[in-house]
C-alpha atoms as a PDB file:
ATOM      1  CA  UNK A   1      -1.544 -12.839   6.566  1.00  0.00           C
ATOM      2  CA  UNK A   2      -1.256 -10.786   3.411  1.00  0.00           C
ATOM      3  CA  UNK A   3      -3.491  -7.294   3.886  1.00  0.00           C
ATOM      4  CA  UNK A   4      -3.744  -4.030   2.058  1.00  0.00           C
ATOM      5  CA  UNK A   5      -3.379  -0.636   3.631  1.00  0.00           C
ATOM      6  CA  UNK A   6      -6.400   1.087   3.297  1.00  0.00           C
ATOM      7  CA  UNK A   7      -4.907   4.354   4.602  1.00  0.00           C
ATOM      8  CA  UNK A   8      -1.139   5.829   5.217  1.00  0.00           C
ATOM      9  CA  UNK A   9      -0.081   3.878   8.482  1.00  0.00           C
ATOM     10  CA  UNK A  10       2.544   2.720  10.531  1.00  0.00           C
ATOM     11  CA  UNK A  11       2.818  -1.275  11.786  1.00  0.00           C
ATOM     12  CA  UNK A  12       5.338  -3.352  13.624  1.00  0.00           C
ATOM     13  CA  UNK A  13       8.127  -0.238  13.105  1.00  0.00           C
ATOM     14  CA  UNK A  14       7.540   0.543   9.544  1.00  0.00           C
ATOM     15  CA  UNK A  15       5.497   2.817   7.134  1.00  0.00           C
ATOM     16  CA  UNK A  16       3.583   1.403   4.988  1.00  0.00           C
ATOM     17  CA  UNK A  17       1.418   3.816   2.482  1.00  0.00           C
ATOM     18  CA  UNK A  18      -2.073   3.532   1.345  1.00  0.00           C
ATOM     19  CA  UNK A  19      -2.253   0.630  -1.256  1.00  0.00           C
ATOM     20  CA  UNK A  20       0.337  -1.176  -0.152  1.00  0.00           C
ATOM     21  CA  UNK A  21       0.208  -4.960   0.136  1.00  0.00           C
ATOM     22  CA  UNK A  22       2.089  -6.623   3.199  1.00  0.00           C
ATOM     23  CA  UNK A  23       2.030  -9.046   5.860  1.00  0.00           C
ATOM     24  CA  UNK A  24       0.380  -8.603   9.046  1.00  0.00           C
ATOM     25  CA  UNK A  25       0.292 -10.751  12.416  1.00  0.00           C
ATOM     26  CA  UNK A  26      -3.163 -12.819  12.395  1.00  0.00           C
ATOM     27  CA  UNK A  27      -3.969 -11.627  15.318  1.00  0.00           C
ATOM     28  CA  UNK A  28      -4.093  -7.841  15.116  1.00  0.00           C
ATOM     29  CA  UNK A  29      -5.831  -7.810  11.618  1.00  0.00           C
ATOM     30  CA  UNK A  30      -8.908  -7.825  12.797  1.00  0.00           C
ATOM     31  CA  UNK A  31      -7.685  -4.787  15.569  1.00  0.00           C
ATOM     32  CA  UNK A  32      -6.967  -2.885  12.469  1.00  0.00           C
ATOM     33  CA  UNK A  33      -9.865  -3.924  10.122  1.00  0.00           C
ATOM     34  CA  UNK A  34     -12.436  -2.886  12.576  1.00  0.00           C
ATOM     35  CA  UNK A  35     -11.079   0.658  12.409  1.00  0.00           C
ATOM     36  CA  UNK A  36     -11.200   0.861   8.628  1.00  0.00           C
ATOM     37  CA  UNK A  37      -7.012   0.538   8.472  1.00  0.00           C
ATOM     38  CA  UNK A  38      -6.353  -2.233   6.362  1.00  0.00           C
ATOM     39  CA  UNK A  39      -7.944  -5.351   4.054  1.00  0.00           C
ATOM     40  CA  UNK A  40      -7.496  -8.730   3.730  1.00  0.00           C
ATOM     41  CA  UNK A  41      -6.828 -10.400   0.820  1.00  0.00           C
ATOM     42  CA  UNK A  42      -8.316 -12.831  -0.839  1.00  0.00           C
ATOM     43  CA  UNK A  43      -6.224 -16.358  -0.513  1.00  0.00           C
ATOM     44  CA  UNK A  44      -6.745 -17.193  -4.574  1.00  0.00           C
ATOM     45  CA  UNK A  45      -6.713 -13.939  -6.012  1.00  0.00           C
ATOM     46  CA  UNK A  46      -3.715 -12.055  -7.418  1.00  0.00           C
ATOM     47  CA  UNK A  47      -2.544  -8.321  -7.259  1.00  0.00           C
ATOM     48  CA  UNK A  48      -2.895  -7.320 -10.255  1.00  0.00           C
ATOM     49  CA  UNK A  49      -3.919  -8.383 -13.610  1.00  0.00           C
ATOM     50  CA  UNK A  50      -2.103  -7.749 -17.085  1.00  0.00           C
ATOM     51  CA  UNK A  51      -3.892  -6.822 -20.103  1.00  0.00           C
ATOM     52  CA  UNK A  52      -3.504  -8.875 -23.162  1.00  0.00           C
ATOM     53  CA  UNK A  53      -2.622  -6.323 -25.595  1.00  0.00           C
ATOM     54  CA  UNK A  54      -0.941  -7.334 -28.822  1.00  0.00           C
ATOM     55  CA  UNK A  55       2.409  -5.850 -29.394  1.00  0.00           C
ATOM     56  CA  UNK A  56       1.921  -3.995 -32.715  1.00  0.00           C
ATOM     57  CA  UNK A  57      -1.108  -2.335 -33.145  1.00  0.00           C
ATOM     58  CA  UNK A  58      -2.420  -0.583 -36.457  1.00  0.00           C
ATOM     59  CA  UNK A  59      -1.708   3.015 -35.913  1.00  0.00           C
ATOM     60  CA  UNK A  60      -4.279   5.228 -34.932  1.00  0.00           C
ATOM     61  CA  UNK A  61      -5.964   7.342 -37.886  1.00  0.00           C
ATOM     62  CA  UNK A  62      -8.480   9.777 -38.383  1.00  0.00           C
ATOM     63  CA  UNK A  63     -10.497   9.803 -41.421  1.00  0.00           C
ATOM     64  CA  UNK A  64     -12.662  12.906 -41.962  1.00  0.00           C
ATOM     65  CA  UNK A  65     -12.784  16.546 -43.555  1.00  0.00           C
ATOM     66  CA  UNK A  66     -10.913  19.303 -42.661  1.00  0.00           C
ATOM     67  CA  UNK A  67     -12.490  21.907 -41.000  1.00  0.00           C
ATOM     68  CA  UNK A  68     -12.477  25.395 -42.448  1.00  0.00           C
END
């Protein structure tokens, strides 16, 4: 089962930091979610989401008076 490390830990031999998504043995996620170690995620959702940003945007201006 996919979970996320809620805090800096080590599991089945390796490190895994805070953040990090990996997968897990069913039965000792819920071991480590009842002490506050790791998530689960979601089945439909999806790490991470890009922004739909075109690729040329107008530059950036200012329009104002000087100060003096």
């Amino acid at each position: 089962m996919k979970v996320k490390a809620l805090k800096n830990l080590i599991y089945d031999g390796t490190f895994h930091k805070a953040g990090e998504v990996f997968d897990m043995a069913d039965k000792d996620v819920v071991d480590y979610e009842n002490r506050h170690w790791v998530i689960r995620l979601l089945q439909g959702s999806k790490p991470a989401l890009e922004a739909n940003v075109p690729n040329a945007l107008p530059p950036l201006t200012v329009d104002g008076k000087k100060k003096k």
